[in-house]
Protein backbone atom coordinates (compact mmCIF):
# COMPACT_ATOMS: atom_id res chain seq x y z
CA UNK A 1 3.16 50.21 37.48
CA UNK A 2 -0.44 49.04 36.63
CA UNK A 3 0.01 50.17 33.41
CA UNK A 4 2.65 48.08 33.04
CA UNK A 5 1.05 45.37 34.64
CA UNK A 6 -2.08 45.60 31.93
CA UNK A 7 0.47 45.41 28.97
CA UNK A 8 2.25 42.24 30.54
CA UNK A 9 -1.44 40.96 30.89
CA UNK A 10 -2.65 41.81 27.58
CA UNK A 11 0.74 40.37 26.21
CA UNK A 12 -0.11 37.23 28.12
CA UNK A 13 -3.70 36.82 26.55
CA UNK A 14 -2.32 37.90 22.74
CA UNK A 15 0.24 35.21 23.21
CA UNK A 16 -1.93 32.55 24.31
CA UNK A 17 -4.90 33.35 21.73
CA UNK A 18 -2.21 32.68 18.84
CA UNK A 19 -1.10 29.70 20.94
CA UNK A 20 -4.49 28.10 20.97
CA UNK A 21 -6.13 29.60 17.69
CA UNK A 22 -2.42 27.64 15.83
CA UNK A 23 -3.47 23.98 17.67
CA UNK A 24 -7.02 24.29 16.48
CA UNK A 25 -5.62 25.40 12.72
CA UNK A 26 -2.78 23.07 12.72
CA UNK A 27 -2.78 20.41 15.01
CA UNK A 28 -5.94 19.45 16.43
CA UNK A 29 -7.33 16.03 14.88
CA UNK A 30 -10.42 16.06 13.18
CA UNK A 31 -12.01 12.86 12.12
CA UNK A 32 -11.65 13.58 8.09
CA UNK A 33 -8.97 12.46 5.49
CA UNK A 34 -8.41 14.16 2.06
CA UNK A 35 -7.81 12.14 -0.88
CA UNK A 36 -6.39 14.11 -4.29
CA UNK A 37 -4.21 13.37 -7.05
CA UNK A 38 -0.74 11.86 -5.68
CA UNK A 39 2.45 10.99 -7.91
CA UNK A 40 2.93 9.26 -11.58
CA UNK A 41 6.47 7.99 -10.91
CA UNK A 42 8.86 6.20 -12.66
CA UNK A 43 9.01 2.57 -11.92
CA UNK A 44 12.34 1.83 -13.58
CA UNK A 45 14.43 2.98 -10.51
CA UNK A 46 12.27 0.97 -8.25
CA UNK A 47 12.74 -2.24 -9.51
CA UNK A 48 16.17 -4.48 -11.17
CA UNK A 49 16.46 -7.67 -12.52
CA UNK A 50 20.06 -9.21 -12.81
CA UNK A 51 20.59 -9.61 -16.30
CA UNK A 52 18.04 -7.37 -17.08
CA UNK A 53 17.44 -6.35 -20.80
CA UNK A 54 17.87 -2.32 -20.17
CA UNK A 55 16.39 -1.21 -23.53
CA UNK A 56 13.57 0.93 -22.52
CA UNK A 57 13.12 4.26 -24.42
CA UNK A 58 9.94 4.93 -23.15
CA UNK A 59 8.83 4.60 -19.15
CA UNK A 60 5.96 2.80 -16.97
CA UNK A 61 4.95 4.79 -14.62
CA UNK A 62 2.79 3.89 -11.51
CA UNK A 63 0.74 6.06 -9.98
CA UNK A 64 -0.48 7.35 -6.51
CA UNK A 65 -3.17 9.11 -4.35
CA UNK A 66 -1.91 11.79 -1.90
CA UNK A 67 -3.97 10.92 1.40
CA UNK A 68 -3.76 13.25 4.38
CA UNK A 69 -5.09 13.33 7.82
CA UNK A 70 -7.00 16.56 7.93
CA UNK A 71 -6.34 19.53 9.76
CA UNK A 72 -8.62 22.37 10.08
CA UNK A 73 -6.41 24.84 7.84
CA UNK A 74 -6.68 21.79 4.92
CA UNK A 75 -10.11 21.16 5.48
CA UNK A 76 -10.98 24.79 4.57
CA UNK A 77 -7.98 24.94 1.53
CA UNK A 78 -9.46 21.63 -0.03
CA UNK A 79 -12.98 23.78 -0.36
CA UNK A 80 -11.17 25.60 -3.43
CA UNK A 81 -9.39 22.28 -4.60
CA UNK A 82 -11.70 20.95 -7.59
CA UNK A 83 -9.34 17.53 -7.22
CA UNK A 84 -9.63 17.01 -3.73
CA UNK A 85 -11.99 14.81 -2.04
CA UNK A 86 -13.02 14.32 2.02
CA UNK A 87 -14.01 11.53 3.16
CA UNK A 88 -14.28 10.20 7.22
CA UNK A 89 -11.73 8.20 8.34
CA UNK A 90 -12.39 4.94 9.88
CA UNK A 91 -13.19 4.17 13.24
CA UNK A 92 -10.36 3.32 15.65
CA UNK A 93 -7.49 3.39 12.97
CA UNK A 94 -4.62 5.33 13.90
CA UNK A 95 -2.03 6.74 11.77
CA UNK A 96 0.75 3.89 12.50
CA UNK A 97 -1.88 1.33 11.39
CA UNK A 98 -2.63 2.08 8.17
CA UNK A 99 0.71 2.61 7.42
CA UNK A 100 1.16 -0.77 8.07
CA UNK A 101 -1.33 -2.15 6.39
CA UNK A 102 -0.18 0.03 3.30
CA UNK A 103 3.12 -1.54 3.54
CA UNK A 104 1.60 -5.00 3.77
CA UNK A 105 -0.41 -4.49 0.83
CA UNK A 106 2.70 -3.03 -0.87
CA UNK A 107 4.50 -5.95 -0.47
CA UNK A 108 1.88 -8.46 -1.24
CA UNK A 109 1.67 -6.46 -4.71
CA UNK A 110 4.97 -6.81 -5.36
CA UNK A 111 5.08 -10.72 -4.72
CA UNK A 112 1.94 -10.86 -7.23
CA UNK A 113 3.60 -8.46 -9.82
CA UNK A 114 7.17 -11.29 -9.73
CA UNK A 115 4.69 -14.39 -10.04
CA UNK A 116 2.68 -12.91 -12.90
CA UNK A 117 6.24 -11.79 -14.64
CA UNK A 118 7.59 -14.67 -14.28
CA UNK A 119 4.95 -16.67 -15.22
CA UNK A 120 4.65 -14.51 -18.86
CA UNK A 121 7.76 -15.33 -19.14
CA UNK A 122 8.31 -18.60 -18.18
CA UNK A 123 10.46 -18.68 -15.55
CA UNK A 124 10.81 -21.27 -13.12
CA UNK A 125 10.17 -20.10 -9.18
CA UNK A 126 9.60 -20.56 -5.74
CA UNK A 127 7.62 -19.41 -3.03
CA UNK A 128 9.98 -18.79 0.30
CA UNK A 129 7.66 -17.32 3.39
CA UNK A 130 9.61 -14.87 5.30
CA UNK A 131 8.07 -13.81 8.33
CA UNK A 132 5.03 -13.08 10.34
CA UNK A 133 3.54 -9.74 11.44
CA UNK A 134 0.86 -8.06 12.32
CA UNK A 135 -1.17 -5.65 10.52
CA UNK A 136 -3.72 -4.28 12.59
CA UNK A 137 -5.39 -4.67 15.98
CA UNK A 138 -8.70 -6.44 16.37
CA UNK A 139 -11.96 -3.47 16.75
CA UNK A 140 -13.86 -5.99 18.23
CA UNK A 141 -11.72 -8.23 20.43
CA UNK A 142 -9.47 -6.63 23.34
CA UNK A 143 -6.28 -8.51 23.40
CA UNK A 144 -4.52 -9.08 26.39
CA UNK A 145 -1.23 -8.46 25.14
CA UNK A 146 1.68 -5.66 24.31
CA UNK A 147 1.27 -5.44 20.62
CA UNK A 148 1.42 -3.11 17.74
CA UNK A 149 1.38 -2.40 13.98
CA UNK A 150 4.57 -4.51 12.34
CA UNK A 151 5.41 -6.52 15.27
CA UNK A 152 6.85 -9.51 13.91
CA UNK A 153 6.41 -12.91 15.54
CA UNK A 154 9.48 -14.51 16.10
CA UNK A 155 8.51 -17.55 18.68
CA UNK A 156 5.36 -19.02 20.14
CA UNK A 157 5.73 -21.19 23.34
CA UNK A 158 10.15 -21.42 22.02
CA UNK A 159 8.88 -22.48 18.71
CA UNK A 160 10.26 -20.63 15.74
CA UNK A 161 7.24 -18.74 13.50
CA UNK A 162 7.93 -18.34 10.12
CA UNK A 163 4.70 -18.94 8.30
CA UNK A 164 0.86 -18.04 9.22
CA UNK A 165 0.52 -21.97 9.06
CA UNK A 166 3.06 -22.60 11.84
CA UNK A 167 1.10 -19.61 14.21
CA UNK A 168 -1.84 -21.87 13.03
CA UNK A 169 -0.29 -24.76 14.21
CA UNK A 170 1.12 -23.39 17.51
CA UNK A 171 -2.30 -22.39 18.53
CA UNK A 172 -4.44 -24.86 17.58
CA UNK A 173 -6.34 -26.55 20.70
CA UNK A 174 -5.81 -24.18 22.97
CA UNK A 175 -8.51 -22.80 25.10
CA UNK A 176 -9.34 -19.08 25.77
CA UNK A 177 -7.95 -18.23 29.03
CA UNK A 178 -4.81 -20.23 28.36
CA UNK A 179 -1.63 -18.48 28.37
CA UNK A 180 1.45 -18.93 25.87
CA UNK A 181 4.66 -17.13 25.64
CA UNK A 182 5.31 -14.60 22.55
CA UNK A 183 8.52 -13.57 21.11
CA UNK A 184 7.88 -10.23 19.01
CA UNK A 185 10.44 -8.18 17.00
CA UNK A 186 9.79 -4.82 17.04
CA UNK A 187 11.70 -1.96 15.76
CA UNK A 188 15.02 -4.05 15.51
CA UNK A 189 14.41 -5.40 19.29
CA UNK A 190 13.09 -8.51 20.76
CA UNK A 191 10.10 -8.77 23.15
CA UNK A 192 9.13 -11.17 25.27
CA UNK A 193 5.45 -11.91 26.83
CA UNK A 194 3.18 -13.63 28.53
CA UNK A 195 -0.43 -13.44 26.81
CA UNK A 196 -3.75 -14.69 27.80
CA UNK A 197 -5.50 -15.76 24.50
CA UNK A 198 -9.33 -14.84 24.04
CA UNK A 199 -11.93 -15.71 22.25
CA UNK A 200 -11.79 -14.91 18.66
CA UNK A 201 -15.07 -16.39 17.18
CA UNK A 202 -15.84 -19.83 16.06
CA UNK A 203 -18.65 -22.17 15.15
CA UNK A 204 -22.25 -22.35 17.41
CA UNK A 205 -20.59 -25.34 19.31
CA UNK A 206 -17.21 -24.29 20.10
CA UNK A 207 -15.60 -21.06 20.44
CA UNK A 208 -11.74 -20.20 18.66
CA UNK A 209 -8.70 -19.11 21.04
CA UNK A 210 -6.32 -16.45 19.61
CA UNK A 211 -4.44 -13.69 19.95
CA UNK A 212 -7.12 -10.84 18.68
CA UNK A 213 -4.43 -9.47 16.09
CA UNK A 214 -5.07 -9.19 12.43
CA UNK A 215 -1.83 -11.13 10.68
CA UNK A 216 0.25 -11.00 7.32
CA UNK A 217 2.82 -13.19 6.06
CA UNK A 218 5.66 -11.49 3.87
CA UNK A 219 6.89 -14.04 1.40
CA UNK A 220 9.67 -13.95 -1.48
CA UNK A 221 9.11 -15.39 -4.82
CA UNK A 222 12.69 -16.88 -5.56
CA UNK A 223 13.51 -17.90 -9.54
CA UNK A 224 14.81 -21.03 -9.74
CA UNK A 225 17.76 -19.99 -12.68
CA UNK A 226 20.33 -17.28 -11.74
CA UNK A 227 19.90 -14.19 -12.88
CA UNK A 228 16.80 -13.72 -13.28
CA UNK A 229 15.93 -12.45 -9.34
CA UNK A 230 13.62 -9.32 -9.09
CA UNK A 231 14.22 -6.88 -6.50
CA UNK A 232 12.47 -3.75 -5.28
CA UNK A 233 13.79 -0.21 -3.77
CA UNK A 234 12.39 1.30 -0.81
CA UNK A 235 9.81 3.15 -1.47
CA UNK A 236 7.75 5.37 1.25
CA UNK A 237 4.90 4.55 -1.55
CA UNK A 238 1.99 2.19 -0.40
CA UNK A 239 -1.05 0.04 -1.18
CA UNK A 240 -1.90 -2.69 -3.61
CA UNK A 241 -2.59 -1.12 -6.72
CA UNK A 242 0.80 -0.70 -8.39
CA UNK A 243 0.30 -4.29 -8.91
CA UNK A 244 0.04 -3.90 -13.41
CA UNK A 245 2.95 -1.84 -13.60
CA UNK A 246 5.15 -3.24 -11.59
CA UNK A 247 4.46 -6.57 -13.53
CA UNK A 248 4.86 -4.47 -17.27
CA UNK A 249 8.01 -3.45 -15.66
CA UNK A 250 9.81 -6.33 -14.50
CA UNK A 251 8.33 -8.54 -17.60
CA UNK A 252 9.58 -6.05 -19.64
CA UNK A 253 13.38 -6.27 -17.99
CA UNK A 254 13.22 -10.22 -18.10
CA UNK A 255 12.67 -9.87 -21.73
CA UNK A 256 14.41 -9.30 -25.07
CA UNK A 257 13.47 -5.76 -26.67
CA UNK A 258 11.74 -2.50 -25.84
CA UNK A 259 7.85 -3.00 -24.31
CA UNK A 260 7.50 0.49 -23.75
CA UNK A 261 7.74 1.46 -27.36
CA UNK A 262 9.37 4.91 -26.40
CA UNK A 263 6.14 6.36 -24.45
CA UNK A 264 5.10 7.53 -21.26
CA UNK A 265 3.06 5.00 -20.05
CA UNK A 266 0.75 5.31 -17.08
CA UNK A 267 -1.05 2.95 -15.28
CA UNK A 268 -3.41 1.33 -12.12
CA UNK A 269 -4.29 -1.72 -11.16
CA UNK A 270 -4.43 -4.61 -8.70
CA UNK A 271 -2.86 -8.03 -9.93
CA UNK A 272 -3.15 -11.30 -8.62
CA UNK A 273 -0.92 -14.17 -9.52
CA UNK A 274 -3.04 -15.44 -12.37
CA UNK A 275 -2.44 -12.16 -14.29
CA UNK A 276 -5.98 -11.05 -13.34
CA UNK A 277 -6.24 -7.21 -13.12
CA UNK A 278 -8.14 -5.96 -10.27
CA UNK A 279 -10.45 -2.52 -9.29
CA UNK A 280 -8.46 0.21 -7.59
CA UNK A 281 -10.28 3.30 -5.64
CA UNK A 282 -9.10 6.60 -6.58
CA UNK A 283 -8.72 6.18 -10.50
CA UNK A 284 -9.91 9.90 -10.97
CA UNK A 285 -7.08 11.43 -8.74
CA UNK A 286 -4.61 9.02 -10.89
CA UNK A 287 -5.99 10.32 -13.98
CA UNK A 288 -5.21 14.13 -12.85
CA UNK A 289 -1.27 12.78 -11.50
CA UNK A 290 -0.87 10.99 -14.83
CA UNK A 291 -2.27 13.91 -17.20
CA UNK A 292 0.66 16.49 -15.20
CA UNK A 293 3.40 14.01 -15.74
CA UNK A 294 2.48 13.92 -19.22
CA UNK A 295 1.55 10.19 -19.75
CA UNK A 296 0.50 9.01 -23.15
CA UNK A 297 -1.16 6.14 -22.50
CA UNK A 298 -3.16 4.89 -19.39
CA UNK A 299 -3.88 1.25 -18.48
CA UNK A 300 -7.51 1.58 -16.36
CA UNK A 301 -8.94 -1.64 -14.85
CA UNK A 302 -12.15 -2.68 -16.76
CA UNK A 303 -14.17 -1.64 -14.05
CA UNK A 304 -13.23 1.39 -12.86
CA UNK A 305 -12.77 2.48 -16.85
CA UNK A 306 -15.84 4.48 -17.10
CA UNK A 307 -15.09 6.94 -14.01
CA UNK A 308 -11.71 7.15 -15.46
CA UNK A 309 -12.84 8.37 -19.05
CA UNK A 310 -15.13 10.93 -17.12
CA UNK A 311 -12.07 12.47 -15.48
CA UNK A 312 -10.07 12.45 -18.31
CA UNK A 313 -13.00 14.48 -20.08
CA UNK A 314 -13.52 16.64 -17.27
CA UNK A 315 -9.42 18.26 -17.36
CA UNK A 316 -9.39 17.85 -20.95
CA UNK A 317 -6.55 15.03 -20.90
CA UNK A 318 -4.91 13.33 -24.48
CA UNK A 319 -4.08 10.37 -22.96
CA UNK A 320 -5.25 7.40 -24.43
CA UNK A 321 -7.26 5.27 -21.61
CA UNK A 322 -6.84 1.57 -22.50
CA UNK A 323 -9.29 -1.04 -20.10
CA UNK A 324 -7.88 -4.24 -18.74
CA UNK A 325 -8.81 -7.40 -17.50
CA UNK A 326 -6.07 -9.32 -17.06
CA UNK A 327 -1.86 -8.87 -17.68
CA UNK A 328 -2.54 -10.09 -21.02
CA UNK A 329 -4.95 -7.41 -21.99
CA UNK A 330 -1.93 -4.95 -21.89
CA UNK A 331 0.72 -6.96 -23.16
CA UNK A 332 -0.95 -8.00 -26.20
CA UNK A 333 -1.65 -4.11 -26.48
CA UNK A 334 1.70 -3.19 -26.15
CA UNK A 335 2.82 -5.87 -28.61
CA UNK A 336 0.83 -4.50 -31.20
CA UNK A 337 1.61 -0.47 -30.53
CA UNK A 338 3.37 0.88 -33.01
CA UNK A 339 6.72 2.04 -32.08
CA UNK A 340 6.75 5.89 -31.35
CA UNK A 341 8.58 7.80 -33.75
């Protein structure tokens, strides 16, 4: 009997040891992230234009970093990883939050990437805000209300919120302490609230009410001929730097003949309205992703062109690593490429 006893108690212990040593391994948080090399993909898919031109015997490809939230188990793996990086994550940003600010900056990207197309090639547009959201939660203001990562303002005090200028607007003279009534959308379902705005800063005579929410505005760049509208598939891909491609891309769909020139082209960059092509972080890791997916040719903004070259050294990589300042830069590059053979 107390033998059996011991082997139900011994049982017990083995049970809960492998219980306890899996959380520690596998679920337990630990305040790292690991960057390495993500995806090259295929843009293509991701984005139509109406009448799009669909000669394209080559492909643009953007390209990705994998980032993970770290468990112990990858912590130790990523030791023997040459491509993997760890870094700390931030302070007081959860999971759900930089999602959402990925997906904001995703967006905003692919607003930039339409203007800049459509500005190459000289079609007429518009610029129609959508909605209102927020992206993040103050780290140094506690707000008094319910809110979260992608709410989306619907009403302030009854009034409809469709722009960050009409939030402005709805806000403006009020006093901290005051209280106004919010309308949210979240997750397909509307909220309503009561909120006590606080202080959010101001100058040395007067202090700013507000709600102590970081906000984003999602707009849609409309063409003003038929035809010619860009849209995007859902992607679970995030962040701002797709921005070049995704303007090579849709440029090369509103146009007549073949931009690609029949190669695998790989690429990075941030891109603002004007065409300008911004830093990214991460070009190494995009180097590695482009190199496996067999790119040809890489376009590296200017800046971050000289870590890029050292990667491409360090795995031994072909591809040719062309730096740009501006959507020109690579169009005028692309113009003059020889078709591939």
């Amino acid at each position: 009997m107390r033998q059996s006893r011991s082997r139900i108690i011994k049982s017990g212990l083995y049970v809960l040891t492998i219980i306890i040593l899996v959380y520690v391994v596998v679920y337990m948080p630990t305040p790292y992230m690991i960057n390495q090399p993500g995806t090259a993909e295929e843009i293509k898919p991701m984005v139509s234009v109406q009448d799009a031109d669909p000669e394209e015997k080559g492909t643009f490809m953007l390209t990705t970093v994998s980032v993970s939230y770290a468990n112990l188990a990858m912590l130790v793996t990523s030791q023997f990883n040459t491509h993997a990086e760890i870094i700390r994550k931030e302070p007081d940003r959860d999971e759900k939050e930089y999602a959402t600010e990925q997906k904001y900056y995703m967006s905003s990207s692919q607003s930039n990437a339409i203007v800049a197309a459509y500005n190459q090639a000289d079609v007429p547009y518009e610029i129609v805000p959508e909605y209102v959201f927020i992206v993040g939660l103050s780290k140094t203001i506690q707000t008094k209300g319910d809110f979260l990562p992608g709410d989306i303002f619907t009403k302030v005090n009854g009034a409809s919120v469709g722009r960050l200028e009409d939030l402005a607007s709805l806000l403006k003279g009020k006093k901290v302490g005051e209280t106004v009534s919010v309308e949210l959308k979240r997750d397909g379902k509307v909220l309503n609230q009561q909120v006590e705005l606080v202080e959010i800063g101001g100058d040395s005579e007067t202090t700013k009410a507000g709600l102590g929410v970081s906000i984003g505005e999602v707009r849609k760049v409309m063409p003003k001929e038929s035809g010619k509208e860009v849209k995007f598939a859902n992607t679970r891909i995030g962040g701002p730097s797709a921005g070049l491609m995704f303007t090579l891309e849709i440029y090369n769909q509103l146009t007549s003949g073949d931009l690609s020139k029949g190669y695998r082209i790989a690429g990075t960059g941030t891109m603002s309205v004007d065409g300008t092509v911004g830093p990214i972080g991460g070009v190494q890791f995009k180097i590695v992703a482009s190199d496996r997916e067999h790119a040809e040719i890489f376009f590296v903004p200017e800046s971050n062109y000289n870590d890029a070259k050292a990667k491409a050294e360090a795995i031994g990589s072909k591809m040719t690593l062309v730096p740009v300042k501006n959507v020109d830069d690579a169009l005028k590059y692309l113009e003059e490429l020889p078709p591939k053979a």
